[in-house]
Protein backbone atom coordinates (compact mmCIF):
# COMPACT_ATOMS: atom_id res chain seq x y z
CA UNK A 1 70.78 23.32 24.44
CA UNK A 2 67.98 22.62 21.51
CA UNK A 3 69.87 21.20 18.31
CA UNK A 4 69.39 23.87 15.48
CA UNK A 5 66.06 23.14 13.74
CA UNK A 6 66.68 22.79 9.96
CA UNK A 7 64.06 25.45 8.24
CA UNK A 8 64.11 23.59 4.91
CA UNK A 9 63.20 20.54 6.44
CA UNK A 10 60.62 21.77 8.54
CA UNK A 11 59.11 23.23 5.35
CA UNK A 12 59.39 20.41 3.54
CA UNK A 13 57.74 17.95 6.36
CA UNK A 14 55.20 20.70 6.29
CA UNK A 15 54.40 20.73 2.81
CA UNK A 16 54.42 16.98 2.43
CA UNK A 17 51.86 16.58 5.07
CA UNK A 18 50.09 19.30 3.39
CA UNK A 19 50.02 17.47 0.11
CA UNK A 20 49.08 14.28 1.90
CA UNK A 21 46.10 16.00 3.21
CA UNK A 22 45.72 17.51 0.41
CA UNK A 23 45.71 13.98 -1.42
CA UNK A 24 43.66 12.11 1.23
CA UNK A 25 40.59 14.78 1.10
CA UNK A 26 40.88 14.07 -2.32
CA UNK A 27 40.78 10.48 -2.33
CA UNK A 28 38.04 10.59 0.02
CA UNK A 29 35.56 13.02 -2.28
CA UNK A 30 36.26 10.67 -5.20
CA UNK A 31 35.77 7.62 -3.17
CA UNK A 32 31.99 9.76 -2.40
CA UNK A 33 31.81 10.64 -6.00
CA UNK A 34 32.00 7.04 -6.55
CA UNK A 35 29.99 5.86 -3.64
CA UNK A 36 27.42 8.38 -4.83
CA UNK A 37 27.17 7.63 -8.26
CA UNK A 38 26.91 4.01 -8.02
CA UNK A 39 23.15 4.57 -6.70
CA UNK A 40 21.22 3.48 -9.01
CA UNK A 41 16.91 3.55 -8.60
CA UNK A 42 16.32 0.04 -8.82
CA UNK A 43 19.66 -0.48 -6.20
CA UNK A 44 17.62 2.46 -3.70
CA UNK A 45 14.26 0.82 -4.20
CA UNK A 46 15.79 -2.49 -2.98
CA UNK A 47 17.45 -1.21 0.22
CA UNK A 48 14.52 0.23 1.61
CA UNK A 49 12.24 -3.27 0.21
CA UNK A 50 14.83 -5.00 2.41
CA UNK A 51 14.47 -2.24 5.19
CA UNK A 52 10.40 -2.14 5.09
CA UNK A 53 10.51 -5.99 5.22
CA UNK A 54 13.01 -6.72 7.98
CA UNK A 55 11.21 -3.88 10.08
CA UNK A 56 7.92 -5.50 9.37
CA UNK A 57 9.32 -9.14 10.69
CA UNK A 58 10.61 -7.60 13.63
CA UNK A 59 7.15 -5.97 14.43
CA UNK A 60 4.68 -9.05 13.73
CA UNK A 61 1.99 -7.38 16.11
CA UNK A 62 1.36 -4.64 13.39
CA UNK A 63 0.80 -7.62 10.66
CA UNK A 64 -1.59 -9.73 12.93
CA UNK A 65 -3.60 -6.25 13.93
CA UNK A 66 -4.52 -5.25 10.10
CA UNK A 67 -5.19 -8.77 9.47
CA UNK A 68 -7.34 -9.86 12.44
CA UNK A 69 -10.20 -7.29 12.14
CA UNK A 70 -10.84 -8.84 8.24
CA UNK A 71 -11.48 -12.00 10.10
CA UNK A 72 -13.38 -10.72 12.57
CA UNK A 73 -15.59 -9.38 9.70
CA UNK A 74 -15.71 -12.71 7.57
CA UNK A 75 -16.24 -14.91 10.71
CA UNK A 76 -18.73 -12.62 12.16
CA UNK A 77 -20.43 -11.23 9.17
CA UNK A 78 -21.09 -14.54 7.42
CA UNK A 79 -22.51 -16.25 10.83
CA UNK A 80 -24.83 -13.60 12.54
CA UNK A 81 -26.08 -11.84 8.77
CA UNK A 82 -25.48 -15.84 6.42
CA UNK A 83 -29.27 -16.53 6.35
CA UNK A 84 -31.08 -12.71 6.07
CA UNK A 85 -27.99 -11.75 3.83
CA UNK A 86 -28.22 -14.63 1.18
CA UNK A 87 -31.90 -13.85 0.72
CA UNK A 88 -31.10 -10.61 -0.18
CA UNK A 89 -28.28 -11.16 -2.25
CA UNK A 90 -30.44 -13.96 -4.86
CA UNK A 91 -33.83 -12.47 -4.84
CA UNK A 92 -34.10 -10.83 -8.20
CA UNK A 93 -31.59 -13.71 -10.04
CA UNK A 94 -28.82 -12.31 -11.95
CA UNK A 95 -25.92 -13.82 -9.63
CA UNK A 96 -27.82 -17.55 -9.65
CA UNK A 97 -27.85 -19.15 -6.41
CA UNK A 98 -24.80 -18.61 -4.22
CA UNK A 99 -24.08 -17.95 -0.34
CA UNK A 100 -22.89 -15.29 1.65
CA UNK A 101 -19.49 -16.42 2.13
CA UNK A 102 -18.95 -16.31 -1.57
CA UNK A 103 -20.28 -12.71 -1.94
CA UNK A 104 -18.41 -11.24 1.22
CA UNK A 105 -14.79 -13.05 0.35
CA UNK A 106 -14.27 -9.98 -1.61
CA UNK A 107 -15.43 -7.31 0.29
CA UNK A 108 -13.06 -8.73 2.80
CA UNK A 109 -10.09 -8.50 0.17
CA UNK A 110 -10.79 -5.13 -0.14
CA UNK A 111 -10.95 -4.25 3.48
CA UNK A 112 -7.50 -6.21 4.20
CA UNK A 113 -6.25 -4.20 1.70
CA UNK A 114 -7.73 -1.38 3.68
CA UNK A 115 -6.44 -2.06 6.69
CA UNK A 116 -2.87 -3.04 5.17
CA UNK A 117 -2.80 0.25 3.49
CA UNK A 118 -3.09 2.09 7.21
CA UNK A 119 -0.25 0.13 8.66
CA UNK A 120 1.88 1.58 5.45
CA UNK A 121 1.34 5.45 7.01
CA UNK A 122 1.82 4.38 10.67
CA UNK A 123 4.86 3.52 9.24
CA UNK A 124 6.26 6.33 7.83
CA UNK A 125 5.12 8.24 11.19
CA UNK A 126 7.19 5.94 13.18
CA UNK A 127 10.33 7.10 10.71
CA UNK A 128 9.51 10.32 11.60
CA UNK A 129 9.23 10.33 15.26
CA UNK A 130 12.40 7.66 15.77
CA UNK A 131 14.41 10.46 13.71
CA UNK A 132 14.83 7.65 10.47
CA UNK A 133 13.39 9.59 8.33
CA UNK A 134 15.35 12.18 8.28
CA UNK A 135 18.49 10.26 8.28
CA UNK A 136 17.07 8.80 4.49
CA UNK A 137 16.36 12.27 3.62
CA UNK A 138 19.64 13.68 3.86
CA UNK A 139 21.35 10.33 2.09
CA UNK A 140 21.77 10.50 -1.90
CA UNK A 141 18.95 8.19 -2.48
CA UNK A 142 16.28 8.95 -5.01
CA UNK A 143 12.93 9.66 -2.88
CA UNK A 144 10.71 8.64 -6.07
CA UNK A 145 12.96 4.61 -4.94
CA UNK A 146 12.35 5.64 -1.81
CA UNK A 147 8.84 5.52 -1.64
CA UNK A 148 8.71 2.59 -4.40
CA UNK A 149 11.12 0.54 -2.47
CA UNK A 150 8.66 0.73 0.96
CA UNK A 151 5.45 0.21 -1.10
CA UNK A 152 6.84 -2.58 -2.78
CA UNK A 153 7.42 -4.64 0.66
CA UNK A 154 3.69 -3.56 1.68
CA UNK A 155 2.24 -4.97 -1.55
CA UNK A 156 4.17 -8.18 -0.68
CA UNK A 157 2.84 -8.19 2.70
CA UNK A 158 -0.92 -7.25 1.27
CA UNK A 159 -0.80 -10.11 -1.08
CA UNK A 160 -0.07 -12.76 1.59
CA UNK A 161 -2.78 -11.13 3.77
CA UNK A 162 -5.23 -11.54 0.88
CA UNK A 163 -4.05 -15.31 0.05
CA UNK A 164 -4.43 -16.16 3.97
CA UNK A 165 -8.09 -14.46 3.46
CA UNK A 166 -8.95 -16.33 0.17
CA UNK A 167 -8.00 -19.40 2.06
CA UNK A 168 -9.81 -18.89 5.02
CA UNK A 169 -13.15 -17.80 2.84
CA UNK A 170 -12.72 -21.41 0.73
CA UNK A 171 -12.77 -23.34 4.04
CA UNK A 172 -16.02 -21.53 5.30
CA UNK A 173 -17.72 -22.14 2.39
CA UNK A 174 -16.72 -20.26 -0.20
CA UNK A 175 -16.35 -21.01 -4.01
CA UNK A 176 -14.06 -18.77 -6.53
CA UNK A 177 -15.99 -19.95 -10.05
CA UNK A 178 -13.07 -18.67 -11.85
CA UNK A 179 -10.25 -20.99 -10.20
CA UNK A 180 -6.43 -20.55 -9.16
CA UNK A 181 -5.86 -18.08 -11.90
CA UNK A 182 -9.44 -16.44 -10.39
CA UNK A 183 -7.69 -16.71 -7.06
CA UNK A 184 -4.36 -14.98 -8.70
CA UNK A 185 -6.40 -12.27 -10.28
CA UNK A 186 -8.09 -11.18 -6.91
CA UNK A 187 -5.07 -10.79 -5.22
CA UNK A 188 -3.60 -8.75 -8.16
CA UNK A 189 -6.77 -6.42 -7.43
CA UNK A 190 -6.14 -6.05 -4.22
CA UNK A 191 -2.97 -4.98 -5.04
CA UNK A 192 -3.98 -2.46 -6.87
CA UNK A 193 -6.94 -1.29 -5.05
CA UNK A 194 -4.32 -1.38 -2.06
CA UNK A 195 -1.63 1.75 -4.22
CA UNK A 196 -4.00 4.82 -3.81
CA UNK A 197 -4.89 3.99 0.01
CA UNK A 198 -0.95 3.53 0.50
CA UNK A 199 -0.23 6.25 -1.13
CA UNK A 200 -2.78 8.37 0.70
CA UNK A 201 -1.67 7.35 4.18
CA UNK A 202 1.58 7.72 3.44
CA UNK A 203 0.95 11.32 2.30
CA UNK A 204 -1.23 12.03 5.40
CA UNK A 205 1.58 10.47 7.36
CA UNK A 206 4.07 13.21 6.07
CA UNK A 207 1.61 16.06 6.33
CA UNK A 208 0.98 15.27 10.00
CA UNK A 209 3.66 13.99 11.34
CA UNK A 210 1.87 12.18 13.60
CA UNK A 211 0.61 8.78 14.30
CA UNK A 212 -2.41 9.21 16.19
CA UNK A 213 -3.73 11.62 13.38
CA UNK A 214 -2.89 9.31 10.75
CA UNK A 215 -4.60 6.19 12.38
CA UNK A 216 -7.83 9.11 13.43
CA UNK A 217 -7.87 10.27 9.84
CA UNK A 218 -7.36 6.91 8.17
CA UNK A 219 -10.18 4.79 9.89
CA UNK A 220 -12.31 7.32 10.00
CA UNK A 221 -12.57 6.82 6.25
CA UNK A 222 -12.12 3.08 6.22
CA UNK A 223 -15.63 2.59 7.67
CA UNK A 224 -18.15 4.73 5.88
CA UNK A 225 -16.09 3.98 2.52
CA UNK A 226 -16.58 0.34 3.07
CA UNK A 227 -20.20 0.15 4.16
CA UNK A 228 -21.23 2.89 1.40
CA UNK A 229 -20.55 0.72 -1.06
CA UNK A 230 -21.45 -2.79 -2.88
CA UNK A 231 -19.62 -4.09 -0.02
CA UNK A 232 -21.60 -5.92 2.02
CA UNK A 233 -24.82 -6.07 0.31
CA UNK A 234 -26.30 -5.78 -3.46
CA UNK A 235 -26.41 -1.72 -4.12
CA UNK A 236 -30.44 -2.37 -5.17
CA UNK A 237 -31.41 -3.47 -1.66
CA UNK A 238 -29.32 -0.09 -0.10
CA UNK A 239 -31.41 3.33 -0.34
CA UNK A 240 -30.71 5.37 -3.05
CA UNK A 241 -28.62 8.00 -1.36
CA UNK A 242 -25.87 5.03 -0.90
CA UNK A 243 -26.37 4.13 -4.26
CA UNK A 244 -25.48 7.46 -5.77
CA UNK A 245 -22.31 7.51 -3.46
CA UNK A 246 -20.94 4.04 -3.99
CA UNK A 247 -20.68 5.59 -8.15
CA UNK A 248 -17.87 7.56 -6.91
CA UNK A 249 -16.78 5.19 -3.91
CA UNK A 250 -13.49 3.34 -5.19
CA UNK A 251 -14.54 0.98 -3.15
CA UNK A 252 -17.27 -0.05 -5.35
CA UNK A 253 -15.10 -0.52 -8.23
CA UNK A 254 -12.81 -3.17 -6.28
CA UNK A 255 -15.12 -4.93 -4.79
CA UNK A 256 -16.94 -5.24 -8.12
CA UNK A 257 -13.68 -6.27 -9.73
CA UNK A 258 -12.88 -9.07 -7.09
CA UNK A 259 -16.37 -10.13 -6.72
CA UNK A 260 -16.53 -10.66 -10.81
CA UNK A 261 -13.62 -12.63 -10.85
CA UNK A 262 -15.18 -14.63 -7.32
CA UNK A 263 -18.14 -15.42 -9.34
CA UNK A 264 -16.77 -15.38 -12.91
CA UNK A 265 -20.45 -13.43 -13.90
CA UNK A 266 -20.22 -8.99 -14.62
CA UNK A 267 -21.81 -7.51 -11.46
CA UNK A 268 -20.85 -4.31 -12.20
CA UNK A 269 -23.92 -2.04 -11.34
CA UNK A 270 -22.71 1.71 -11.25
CA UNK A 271 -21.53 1.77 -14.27
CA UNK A 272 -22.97 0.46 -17.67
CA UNK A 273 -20.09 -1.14 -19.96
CA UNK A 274 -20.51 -3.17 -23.11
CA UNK A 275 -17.59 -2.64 -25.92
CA UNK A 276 -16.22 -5.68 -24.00
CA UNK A 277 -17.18 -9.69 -24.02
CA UNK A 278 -17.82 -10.85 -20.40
CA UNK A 279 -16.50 -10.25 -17.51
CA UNK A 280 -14.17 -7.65 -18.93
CA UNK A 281 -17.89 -5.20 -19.06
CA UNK A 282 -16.81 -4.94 -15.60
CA UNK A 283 -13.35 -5.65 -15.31
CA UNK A 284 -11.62 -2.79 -17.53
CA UNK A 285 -13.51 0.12 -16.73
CA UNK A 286 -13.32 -0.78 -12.33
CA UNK A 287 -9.19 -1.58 -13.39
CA UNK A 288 -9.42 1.51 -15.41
CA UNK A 289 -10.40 3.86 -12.44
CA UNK A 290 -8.21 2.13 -9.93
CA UNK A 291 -5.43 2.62 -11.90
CA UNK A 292 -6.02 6.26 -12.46
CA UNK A 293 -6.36 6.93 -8.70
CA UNK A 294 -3.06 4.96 -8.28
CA UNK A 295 -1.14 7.58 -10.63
CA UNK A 296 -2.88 10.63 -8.84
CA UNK A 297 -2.21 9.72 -5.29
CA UNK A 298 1.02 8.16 -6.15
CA UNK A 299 2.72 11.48 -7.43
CA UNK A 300 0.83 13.02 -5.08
CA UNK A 301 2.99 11.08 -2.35
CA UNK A 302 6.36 11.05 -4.39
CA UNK A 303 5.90 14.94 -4.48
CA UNK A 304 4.92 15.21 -0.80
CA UNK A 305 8.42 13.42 -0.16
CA UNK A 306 10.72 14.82 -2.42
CA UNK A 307 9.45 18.24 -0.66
CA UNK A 308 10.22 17.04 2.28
CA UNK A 309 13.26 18.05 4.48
CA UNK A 310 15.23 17.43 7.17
CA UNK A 311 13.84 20.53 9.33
CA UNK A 312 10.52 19.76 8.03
CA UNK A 313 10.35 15.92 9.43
CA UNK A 314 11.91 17.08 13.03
């Protein structure tokens, strides 16, 4: 026969595991609350630098791809078009006498920078279609750190690409007129030159979803932008139909800002400056544009992912 259960202390277990329930969920939602509101922007933009950086070290193919085509180019470029090029490039004066490998070291910079850029939108679709992404989108990080954080490991990435290309131009031949701190300055162009490409594949990579469109789309305006431009050779040997484009190429106004600082002299032909002394005729107003395309694209991206949702990046 079953002892006699005791009502009042059945109630009371009852209530006291209640309570500690009760005081457990609680403990819990302020350990969140505190979990939560230790995030701080510069704390979110450093877990994903660490993220994009670790996941770049553990996928060294994607590095050596966007950097071996640039080579390719220099190597090539400079030994099948050296001769016909630097005949082009010094009749007329106004650059004095210098070789090819000094006027394409920039164009190259850009073009790394290019091809860097891509990699930054393959990416983001590789987030997508392993299911990260929406994993970070449902966490309480700030998307505007977010997208700073993973931009801030590619520009880290771009500026070693561009030192390894600096370095390789200087043992082919090359001379940078303006020095270390000429050296310094190119890669900070390419750095910036490099923000509105990032932020464009990135925003292509979120629209489509998908990494063969992103890598389609991306190239596909890689090429004509580079070659439509002061890129490869001086815009008064190219017909005039290039010429008008390459005033609205950005690619004319960072090559012409990493060529100036290559050859310490203004080249800047598209556009007519002179409130400045020097090089700075062409260095503010090509800094000036790149900049502004880096704010437009860049909220364009930071919108395009804060829209973003879970459902949306299945």
């Amino acid at each position: 026969m079953s002892p006699p259960v005791d009502e009042k202390s059945e109630r009371a277990t009852t209530d006291g595991g209640t309570a500690e329930a009760a005081a457990g969920t609680e403990a819990e939602a302020e350990t969140t609350a505190i979990r939560r509101s230790s995030n701080s922007f510069l704390g979110d933009a450093w877990v994903n630098f660490k993220r994009w950086n670790i996941k770049a070290v553990r996928n060294p193919f994607v590095l050596v791809v966007s950097l071996a085509q640039p080579i390719i180019f220099l190597v090539l470029f400079t030994q099948v078009f050296g001769q016909i090029a630097t005949g082009a490039i010094n009749q007329g004066g106004g650059l004095g006498t210098i070789s090819y490998e000094t006027y394409l070291v920039p164009a190259i910079v850009i073009q790394v920078s290019l091809a860097a850029a891509i990699t930054s939108g393959i990416g983001l679709v590789n987030d997508i279609e392993e299911g990260m992404f929406e994993k970070v989108l449902v966490t309480p990080m700030n998307r505007t750190a977010v997208f700073v954080g993973k931009t801030a490991a590619e520009v880290l990435r771009i500026a070693a690409q561009i030192a390894i290309i600096l370095g390789l131009g200087v043992l082919l031949g090359a001379e940078i007129a303006t020095g270390i701190v000429g050296a310094l300055g190119i890669i900070a162009v390419g750095i910036l030159f490099s923000l509105w490409f990032v932020s464009l594949s990135n925003s292509l990579a979120v629209l489509t979803k998908d990494q063969e469109s992103t890598i389609i789309a991306m190239n596909l305006l890689q090429f004509p932008l580079l070659f439509l431009s002061s890129a490869f050779l001086p815009l008064e040997a190219l017909p005039e139909w290039i010429q008008t484009f390459a005033r609205y190429n950005p690619i004319t106004y960072g090559v012409d800002a990493a060529r100036t600082l290559m050859l310490d002299v203004d080249v800047m032909t598209v556009l007519d400056v002179t409130a400045f002394s020097g090089i700075w005729n062409a260095l503010v107003p090509a800094l000036a544009v790149l900049a502004g395309l880096d704010l437009v694209l860049g909220a364009i991206a930071v919108y395009l992912l804060s829209q973003a949702s879970s459902s949306s990046a299945q």
